[in-house]
PDB file of N, CA and C in Angstrom:
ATOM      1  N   UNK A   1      15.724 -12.816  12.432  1.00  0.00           N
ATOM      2  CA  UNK A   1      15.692 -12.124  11.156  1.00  0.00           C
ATOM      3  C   UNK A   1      16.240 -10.706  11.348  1.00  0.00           C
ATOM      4  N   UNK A   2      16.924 -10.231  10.518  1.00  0.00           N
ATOM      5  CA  UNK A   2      17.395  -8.957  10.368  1.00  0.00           C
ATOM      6  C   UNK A   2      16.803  -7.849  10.580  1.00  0.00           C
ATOM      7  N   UNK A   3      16.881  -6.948  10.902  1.00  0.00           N
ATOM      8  CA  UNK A   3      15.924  -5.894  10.693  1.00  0.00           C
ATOM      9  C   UNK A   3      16.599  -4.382   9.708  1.00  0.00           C
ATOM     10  N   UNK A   4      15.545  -3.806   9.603  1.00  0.00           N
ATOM     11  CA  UNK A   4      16.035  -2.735   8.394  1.00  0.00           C
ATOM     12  C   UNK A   4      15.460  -1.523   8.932  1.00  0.00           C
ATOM     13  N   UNK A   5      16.059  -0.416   8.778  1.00  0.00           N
ATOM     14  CA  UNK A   5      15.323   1.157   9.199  1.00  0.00           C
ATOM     15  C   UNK A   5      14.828   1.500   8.307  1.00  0.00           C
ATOM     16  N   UNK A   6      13.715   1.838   8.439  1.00  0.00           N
ATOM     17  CA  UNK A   6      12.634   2.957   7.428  1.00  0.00           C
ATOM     18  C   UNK A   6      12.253   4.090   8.233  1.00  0.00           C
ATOM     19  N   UNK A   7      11.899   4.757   7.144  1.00  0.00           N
ATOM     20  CA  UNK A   7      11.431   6.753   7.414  1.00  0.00           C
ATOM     21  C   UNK A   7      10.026   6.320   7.231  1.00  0.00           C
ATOM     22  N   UNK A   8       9.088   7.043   8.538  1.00  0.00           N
ATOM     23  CA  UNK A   8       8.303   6.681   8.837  1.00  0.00           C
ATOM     24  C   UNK A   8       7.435   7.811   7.829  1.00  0.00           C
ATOM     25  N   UNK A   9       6.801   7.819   6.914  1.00  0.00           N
ATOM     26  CA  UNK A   9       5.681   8.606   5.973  1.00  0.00           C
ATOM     27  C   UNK A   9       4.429   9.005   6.753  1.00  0.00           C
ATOM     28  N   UNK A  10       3.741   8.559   7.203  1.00  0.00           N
ATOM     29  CA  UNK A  10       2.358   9.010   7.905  1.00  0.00           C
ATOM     30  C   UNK A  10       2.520   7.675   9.800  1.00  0.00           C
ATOM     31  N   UNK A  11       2.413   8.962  10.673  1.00  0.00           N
ATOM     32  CA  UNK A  11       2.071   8.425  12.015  1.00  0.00           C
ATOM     33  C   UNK A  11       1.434   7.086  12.174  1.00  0.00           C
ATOM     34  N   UNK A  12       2.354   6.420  12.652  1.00  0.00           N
ATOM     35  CA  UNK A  12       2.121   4.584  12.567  1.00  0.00           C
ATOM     36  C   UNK A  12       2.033   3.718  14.476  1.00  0.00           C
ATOM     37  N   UNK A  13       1.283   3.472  14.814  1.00  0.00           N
ATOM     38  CA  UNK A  13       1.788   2.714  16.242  1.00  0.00           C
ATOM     39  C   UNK A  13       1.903   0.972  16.019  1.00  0.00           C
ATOM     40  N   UNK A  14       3.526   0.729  16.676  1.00  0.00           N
ATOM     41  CA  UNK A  14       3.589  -0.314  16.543  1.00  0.00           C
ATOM     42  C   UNK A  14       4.342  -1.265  17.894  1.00  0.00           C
ATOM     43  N   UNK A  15       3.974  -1.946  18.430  1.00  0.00           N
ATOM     44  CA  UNK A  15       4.345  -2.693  19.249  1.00  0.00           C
ATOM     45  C   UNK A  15       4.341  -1.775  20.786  1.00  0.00           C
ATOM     46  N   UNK A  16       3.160  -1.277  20.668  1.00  0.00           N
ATOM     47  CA  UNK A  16       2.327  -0.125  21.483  1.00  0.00           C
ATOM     48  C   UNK A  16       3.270   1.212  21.569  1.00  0.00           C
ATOM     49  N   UNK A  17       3.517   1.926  20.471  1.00  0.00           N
ATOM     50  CA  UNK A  17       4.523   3.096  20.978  1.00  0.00           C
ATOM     51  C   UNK A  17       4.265   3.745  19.514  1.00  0.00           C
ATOM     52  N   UNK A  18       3.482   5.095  19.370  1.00  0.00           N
ATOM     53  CA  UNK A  18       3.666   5.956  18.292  1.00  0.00           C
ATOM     54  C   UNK A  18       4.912   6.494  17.925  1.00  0.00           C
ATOM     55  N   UNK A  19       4.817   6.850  16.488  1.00  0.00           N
ATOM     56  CA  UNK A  19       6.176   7.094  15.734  1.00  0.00           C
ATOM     57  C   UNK A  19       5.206   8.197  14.829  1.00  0.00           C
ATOM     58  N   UNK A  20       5.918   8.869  14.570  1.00  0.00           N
ATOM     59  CA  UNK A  20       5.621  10.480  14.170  1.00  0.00           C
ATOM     60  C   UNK A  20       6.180  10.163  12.531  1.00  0.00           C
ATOM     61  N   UNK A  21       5.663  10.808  11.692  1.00  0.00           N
ATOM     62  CA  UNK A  21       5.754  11.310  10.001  1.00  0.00           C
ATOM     63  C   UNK A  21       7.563  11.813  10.831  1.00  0.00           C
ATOM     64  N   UNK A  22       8.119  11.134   9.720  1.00  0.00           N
ATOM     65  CA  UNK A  22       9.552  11.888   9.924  1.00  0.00           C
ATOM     66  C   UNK A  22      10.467  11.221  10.840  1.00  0.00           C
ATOM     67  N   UNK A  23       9.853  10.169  11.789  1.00  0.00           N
ATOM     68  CA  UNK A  23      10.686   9.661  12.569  1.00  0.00           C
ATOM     69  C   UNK A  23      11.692   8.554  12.157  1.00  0.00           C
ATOM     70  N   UNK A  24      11.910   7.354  12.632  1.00  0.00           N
ATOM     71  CA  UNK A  24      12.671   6.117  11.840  1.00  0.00           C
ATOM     72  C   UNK A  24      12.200   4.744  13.004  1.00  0.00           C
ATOM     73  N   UNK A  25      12.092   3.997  12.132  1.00  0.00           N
ATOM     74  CA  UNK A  25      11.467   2.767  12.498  1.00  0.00           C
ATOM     75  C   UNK A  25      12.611   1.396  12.539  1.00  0.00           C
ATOM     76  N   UNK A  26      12.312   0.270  12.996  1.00  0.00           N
ATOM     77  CA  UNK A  26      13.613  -0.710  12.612  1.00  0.00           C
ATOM     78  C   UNK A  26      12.726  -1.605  12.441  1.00  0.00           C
ATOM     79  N   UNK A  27      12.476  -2.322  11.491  1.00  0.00           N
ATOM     80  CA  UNK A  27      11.475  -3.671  11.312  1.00  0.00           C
ATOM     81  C   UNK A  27      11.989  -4.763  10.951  1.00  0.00           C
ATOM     82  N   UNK A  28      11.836  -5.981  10.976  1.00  0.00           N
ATOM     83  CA  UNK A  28      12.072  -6.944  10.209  1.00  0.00           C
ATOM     84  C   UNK A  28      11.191  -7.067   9.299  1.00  0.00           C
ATOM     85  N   UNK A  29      11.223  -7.810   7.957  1.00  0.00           N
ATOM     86  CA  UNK A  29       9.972  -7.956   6.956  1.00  0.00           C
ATOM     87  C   UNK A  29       8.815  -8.119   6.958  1.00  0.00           C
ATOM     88  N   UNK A  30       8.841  -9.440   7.734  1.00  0.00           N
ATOM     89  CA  UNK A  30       7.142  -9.510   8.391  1.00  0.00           C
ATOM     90  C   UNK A  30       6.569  -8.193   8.880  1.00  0.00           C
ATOM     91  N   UNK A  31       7.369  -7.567  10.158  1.00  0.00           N
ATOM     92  CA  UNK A  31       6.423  -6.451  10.517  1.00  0.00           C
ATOM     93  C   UNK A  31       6.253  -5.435   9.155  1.00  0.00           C
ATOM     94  N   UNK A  32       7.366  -5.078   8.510  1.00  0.00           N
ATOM     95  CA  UNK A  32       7.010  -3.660   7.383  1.00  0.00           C
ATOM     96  C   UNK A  32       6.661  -4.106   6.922  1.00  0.00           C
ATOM     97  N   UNK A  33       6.125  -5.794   6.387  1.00  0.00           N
ATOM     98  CA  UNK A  33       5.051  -5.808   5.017  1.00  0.00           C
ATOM     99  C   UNK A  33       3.739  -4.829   5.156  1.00  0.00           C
ATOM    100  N   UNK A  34       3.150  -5.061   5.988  1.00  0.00           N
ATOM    101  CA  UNK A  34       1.882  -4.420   5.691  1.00  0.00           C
ATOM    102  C   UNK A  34       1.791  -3.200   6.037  1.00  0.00           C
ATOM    103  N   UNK A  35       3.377  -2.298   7.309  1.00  0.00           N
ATOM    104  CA  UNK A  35       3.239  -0.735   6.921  1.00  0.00           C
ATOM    105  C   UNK A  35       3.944  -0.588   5.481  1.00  0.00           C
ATOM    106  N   UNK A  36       4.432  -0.954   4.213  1.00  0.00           N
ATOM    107  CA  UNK A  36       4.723  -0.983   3.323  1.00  0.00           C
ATOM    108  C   UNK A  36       3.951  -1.008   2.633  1.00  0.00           C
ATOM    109  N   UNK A  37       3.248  -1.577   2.717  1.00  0.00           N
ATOM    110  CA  UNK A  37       1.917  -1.952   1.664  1.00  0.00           C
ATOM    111  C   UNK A  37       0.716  -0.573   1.895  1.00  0.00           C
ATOM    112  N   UNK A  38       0.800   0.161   2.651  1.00  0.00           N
ATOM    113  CA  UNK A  38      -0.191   0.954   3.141  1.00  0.00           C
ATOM    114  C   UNK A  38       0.447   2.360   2.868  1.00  0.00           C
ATOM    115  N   UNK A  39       2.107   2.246   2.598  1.00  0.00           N
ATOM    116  CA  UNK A  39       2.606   3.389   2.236  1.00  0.00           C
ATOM    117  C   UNK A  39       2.974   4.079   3.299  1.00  0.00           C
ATOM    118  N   UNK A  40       2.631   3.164   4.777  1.00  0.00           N
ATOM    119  CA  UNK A  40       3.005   4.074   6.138  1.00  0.00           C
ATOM    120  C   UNK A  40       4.597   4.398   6.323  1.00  0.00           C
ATOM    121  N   UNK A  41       5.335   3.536   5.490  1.00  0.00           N
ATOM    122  CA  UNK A  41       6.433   3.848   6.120  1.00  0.00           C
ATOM    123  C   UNK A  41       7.060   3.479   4.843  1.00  0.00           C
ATOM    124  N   UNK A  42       8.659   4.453   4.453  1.00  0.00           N
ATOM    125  CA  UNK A  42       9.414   4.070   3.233  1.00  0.00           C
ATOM    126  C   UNK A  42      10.589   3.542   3.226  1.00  0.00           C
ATOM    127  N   UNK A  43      11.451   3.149   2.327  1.00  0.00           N
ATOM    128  CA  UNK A  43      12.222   2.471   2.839  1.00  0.00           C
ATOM    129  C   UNK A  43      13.481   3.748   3.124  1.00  0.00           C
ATOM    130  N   UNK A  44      15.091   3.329   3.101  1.00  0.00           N
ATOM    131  CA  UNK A  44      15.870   4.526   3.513  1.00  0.00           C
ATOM    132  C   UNK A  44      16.120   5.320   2.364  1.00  0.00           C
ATOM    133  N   UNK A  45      16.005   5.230   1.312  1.00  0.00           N
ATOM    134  CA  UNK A  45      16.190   6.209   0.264  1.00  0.00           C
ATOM    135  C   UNK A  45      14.691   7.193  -0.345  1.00  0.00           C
ATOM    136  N   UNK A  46      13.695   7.088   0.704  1.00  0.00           N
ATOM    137  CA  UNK A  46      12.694   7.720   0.888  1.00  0.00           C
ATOM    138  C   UNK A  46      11.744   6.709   0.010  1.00  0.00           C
ATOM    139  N   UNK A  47      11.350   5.536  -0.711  1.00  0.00           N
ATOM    140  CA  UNK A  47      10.971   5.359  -1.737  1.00  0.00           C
ATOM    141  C   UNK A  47      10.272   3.874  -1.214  1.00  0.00           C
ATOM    142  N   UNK A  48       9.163   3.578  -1.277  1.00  0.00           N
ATOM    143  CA  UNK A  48       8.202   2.258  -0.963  1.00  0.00           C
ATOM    144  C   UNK A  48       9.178   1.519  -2.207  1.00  0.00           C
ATOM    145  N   UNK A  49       9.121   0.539  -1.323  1.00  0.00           N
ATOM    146  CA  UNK A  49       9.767  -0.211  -2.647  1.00  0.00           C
ATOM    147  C   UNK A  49       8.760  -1.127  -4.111  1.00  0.00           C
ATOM    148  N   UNK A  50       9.120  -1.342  -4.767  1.00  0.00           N
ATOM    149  CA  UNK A  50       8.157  -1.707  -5.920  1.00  0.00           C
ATOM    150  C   UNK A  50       7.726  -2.955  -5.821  1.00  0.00           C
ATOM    151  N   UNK A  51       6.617  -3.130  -6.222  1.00  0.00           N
ATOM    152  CA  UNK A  51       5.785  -4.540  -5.927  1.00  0.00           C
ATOM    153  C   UNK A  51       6.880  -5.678  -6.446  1.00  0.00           C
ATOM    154  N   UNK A  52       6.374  -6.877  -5.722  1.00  0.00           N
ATOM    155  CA  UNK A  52       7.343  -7.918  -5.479  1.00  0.00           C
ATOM    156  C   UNK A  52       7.441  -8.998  -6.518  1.00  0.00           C
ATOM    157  N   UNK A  53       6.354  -8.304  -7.248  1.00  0.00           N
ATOM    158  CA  UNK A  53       6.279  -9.064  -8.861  1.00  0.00           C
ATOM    159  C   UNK A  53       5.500  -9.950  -8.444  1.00  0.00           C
ATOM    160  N   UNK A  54       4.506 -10.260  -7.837  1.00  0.00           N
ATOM    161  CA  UNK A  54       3.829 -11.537  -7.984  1.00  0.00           C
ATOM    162  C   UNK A  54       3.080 -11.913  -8.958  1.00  0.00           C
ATOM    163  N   UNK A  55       2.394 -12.837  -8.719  1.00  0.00           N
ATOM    164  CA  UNK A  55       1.538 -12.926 -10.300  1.00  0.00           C
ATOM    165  C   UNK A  55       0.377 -13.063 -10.305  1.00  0.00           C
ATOM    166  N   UNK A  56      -0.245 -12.278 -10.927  1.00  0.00           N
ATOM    167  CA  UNK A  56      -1.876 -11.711 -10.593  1.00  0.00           C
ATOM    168  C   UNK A  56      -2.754 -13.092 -10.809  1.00  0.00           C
ATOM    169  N   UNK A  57      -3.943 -13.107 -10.168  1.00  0.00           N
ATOM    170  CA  UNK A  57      -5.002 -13.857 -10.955  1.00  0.00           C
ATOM    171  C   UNK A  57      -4.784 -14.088 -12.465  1.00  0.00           C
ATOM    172  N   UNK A  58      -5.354 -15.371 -12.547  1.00  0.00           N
ATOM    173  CA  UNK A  58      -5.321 -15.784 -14.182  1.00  0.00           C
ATOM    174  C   UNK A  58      -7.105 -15.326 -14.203  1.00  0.00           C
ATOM    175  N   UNK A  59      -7.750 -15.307 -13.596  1.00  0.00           N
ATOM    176  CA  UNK A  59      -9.182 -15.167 -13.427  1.00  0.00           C
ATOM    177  C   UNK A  59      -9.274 -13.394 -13.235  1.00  0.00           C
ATOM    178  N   UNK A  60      -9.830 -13.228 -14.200  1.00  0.00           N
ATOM    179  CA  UNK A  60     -10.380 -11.853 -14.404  1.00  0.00           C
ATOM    180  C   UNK A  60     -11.047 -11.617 -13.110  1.00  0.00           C
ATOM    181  N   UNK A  61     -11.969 -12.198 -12.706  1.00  0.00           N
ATOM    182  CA  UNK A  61     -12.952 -11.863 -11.177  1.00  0.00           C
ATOM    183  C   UNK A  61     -12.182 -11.723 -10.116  1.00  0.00           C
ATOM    184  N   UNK A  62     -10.683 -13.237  -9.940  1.00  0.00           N
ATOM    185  CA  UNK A  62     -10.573 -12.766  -8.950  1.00  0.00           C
ATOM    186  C   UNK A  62      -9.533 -11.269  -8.866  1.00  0.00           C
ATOM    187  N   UNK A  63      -8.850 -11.730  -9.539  1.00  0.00           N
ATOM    188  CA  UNK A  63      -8.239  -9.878  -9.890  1.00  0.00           C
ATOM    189  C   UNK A  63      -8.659  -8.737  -9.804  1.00  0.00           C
ATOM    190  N   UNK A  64     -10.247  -8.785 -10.388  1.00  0.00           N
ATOM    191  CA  UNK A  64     -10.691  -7.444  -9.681  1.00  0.00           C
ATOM    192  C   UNK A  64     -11.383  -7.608  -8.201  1.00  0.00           C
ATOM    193  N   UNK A  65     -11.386  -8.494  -7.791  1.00  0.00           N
ATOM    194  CA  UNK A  65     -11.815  -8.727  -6.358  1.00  0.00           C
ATOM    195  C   UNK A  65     -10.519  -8.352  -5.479  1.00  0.00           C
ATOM    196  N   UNK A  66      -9.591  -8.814  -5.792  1.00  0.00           N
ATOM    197  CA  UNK A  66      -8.287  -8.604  -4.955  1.00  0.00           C
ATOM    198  C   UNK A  66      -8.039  -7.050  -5.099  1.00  0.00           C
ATOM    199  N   UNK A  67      -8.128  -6.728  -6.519  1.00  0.00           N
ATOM    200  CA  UNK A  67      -7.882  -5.061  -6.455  1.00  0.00           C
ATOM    201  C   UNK A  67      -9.103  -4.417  -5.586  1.00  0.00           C
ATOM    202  N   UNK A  68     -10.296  -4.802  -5.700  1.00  0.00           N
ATOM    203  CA  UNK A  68     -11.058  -4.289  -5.198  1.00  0.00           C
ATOM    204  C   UNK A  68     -10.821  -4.036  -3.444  1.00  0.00           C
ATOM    205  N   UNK A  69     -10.297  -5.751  -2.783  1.00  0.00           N
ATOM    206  CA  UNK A  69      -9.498  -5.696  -1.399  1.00  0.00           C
ATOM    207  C   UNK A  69      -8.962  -4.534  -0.659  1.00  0.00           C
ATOM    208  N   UNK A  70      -7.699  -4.160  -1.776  1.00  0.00           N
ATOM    209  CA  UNK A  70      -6.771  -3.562  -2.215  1.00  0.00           C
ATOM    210  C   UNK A  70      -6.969  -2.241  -1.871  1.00  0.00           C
ATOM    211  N   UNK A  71      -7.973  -1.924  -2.348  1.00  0.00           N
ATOM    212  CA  UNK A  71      -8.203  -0.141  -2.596  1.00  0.00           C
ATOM    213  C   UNK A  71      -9.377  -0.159  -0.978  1.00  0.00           C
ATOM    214  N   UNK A  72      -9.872  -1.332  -0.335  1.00  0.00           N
ATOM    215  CA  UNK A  72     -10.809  -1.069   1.008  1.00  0.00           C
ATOM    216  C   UNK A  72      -9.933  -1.105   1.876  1.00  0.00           C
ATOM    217  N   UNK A  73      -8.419  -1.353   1.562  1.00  0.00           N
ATOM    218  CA  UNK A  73      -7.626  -1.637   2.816  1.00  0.00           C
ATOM    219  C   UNK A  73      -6.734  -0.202   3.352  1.00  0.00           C
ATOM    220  N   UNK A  74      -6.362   0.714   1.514  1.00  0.00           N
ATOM    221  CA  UNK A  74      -6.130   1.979   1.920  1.00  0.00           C
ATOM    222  C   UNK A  74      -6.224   2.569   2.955  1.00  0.00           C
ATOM    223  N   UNK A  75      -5.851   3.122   3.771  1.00  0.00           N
ATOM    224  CA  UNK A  75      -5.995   4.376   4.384  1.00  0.00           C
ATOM    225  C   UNK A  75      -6.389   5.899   4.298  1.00  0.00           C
ATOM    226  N   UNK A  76      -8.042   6.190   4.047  1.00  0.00           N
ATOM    227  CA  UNK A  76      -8.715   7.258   3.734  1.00  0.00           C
ATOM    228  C   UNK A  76      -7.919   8.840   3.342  1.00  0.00           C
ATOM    229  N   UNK A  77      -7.475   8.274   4.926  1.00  0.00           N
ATOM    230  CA  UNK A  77      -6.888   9.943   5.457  1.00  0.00           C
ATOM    231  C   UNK A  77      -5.437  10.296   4.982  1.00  0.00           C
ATOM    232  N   UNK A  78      -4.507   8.886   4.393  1.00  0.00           N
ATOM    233  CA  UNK A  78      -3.250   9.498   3.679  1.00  0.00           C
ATOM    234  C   UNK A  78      -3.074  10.062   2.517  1.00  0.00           C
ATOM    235  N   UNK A  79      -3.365  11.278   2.561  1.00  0.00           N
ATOM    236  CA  UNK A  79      -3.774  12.055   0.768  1.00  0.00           C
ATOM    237  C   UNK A  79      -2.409  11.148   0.002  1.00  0.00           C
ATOM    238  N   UNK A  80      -1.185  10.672   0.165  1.00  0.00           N
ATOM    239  CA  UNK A  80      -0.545  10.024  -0.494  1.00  0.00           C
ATOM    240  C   UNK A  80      -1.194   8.510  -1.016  1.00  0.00           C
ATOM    241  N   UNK A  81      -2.023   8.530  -1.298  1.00  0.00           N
ATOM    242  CA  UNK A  81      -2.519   6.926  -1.487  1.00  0.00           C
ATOM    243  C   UNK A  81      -3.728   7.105  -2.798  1.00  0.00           C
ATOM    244  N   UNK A  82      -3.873   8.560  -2.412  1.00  0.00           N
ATOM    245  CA  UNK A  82      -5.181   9.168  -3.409  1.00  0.00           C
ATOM    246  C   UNK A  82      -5.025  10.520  -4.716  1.00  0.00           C
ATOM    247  N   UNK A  83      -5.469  10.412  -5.734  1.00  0.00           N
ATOM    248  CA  UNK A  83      -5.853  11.683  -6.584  1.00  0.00           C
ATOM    249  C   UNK A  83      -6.078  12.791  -6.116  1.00  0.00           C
ATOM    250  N   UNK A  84      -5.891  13.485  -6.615  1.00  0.00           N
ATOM    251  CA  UNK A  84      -7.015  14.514  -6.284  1.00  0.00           C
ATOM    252  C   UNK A  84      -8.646  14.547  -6.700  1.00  0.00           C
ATOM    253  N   UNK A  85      -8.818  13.468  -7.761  1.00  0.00           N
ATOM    254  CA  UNK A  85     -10.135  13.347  -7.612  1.00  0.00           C
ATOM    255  C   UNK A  85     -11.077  12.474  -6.665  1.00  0.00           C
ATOM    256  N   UNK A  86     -10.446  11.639  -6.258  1.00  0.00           N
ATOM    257  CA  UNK A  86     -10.882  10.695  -4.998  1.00  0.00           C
ATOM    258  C   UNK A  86     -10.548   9.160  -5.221  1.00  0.00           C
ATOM    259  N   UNK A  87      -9.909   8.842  -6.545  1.00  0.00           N
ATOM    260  CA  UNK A  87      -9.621   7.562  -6.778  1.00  0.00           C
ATOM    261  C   UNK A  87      -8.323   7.266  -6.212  1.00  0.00           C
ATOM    262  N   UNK A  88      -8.170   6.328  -6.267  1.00  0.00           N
ATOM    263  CA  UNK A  88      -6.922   5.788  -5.357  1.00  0.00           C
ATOM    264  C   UNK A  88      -5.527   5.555  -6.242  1.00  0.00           C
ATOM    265  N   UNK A  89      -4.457   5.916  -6.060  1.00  0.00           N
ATOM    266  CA  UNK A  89      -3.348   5.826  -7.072  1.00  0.00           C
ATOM    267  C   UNK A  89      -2.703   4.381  -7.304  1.00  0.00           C
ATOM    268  N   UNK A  90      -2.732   3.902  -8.921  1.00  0.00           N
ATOM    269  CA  UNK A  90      -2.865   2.661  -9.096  1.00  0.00           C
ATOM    270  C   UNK A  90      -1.106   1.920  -7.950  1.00  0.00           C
ATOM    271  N   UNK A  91      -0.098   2.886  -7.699  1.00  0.00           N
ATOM    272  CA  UNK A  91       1.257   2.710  -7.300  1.00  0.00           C
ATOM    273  C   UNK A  91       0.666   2.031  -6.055  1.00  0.00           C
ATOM    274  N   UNK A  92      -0.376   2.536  -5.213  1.00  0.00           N
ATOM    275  CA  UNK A  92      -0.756   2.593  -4.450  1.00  0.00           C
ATOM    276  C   UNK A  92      -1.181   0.695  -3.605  1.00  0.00           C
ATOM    277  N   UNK A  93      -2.507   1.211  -4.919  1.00  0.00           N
ATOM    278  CA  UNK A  93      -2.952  -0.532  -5.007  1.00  0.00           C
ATOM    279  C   UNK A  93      -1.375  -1.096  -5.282  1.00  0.00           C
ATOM    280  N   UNK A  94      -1.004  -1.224  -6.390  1.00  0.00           N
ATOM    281  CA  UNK A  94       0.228  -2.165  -6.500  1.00  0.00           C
ATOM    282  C   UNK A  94       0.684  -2.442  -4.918  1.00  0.00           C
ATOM    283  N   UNK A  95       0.954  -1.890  -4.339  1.00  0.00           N
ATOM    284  CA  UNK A  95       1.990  -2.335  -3.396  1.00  0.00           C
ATOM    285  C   UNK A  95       1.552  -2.859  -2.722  1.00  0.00           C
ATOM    286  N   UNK A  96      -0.355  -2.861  -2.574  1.00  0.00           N
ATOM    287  CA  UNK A  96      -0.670  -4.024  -1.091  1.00  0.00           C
ATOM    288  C   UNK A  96      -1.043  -5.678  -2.276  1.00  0.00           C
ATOM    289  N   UNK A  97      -1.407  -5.236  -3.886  1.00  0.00           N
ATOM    290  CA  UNK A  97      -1.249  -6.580  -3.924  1.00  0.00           C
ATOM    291  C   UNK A  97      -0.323  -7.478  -4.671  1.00  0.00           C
ATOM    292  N   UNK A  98       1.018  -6.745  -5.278  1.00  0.00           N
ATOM    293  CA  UNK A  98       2.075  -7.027  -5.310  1.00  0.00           C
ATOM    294  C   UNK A  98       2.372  -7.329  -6.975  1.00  0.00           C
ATOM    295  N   UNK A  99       1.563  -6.772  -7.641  1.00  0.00           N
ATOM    296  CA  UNK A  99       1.803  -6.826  -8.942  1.00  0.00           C
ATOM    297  C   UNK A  99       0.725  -5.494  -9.272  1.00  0.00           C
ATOM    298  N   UNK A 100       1.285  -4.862 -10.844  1.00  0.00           N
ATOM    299  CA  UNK A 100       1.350  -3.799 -11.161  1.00  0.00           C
ATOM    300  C   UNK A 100      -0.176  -3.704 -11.631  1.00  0.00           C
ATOM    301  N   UNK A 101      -1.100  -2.584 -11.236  1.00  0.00           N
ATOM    302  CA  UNK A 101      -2.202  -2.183 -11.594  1.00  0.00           C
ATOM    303  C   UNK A 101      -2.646  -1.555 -12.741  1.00  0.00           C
ATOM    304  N   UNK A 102      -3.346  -1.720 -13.713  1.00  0.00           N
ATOM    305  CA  UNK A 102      -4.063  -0.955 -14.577  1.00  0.00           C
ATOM    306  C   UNK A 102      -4.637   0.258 -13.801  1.00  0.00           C
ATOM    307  N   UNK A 103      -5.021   1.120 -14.619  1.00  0.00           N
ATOM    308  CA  UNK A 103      -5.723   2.354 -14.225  1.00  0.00           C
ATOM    309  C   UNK A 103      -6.945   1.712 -14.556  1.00  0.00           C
ATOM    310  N   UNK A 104      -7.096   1.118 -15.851  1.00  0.00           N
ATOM    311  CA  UNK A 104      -8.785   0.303 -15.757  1.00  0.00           C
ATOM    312  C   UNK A 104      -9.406  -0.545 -14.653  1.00  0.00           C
ATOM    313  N   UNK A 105      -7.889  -0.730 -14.634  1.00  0.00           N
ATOM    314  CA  UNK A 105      -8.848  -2.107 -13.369  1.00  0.00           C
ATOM    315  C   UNK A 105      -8.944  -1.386 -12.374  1.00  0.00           C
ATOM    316  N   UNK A 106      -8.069  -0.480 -12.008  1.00  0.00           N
ATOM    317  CA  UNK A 106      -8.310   0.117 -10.815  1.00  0.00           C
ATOM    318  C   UNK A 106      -9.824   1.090 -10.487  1.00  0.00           C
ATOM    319  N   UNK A 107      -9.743   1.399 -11.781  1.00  0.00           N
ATOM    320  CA  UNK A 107     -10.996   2.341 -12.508  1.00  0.00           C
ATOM    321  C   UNK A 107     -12.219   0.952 -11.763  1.00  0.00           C
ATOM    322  N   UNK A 108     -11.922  -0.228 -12.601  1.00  0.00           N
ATOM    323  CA  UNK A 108     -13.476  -1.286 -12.639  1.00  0.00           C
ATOM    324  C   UNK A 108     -13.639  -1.405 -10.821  1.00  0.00           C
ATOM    325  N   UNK A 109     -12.437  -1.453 -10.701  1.00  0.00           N
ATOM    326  CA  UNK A 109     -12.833  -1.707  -8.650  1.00  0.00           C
ATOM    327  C   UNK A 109     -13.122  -0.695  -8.169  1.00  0.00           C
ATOM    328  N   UNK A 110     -12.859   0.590  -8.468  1.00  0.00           N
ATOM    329  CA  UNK A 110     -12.920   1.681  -7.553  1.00  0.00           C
ATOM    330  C   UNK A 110     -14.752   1.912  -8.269  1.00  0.00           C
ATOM    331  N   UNK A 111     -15.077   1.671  -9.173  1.00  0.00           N
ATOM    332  CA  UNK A 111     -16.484   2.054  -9.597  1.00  0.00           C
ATOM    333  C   UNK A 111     -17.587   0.617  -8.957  1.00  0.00           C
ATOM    334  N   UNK A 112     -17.244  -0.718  -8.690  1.00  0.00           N
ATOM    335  CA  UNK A 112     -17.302  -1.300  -8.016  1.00  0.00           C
ATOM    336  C   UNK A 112     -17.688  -1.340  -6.601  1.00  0.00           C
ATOM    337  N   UNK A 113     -17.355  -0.343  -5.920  1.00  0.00           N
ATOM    338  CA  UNK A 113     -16.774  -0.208  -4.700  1.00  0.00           C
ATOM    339  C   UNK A 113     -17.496   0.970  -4.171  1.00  0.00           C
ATOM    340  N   UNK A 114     -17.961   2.094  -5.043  1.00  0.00           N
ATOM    341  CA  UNK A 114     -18.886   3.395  -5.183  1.00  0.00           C
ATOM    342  C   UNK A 114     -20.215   3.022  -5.376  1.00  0.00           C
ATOM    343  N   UNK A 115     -20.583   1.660  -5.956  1.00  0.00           N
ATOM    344  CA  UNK A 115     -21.440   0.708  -5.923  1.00  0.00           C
ATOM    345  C   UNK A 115     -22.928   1.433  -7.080  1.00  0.00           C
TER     346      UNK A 115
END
């Protein structure tokens, strides 16, 4: 499989060797799905690319369960992933579960989740 360079966004180790904010990466898909999804790394025009369109739950539960996933899988410490009030940015969720987030729903999981 091909591989593609990305600009590495927040310090990532992969295939035992750190890579620094700013550096450049070469992945094939499999590996950048999930630094993609986490926002660790962008593609070459600086920009995560946009969810892959999948198609959400037809089930209300599991949808907010998956968003709920979604927002535990974040990464705390990348202020790019978060508000400034502490909720998580719906762009954010989108990209680990591949279709586009409400702010409500994101709202119902993140209040969910604060328990």
């Amino acid at each position: 499989m091909a591989k593609k360079t990305y600009d590495v966004a927040t310090a990532v180790e992969h295939d035992g060797k750190r890579y620094e904010s700013g550096s450049k990466l070469a992945l094939d898909d499999a590996a950048a799905a999930p630094l993609l999804a986490v926002l660790a790394i962008k593609d070459s025009v600086g920009t995560a690319p946009a969810p892959s369109g999948n198609v959400p739950p037809a089930d209300e539960q599991e949808r907010l369960a998956a968003v709920t996933a979604a927002i535990a899988g974040l990464d705390p410490a990348n202020a790019d992933l978060w508000l400034k009030d502490g909720r998580p940015k719906t762009e954010a969720i989108a990209a680990v579960t591949g279709w586009q987030v409400s702010a409500a729903e994101r709202d119902a999981a993140w209040s969910a989740l604060q328990g």
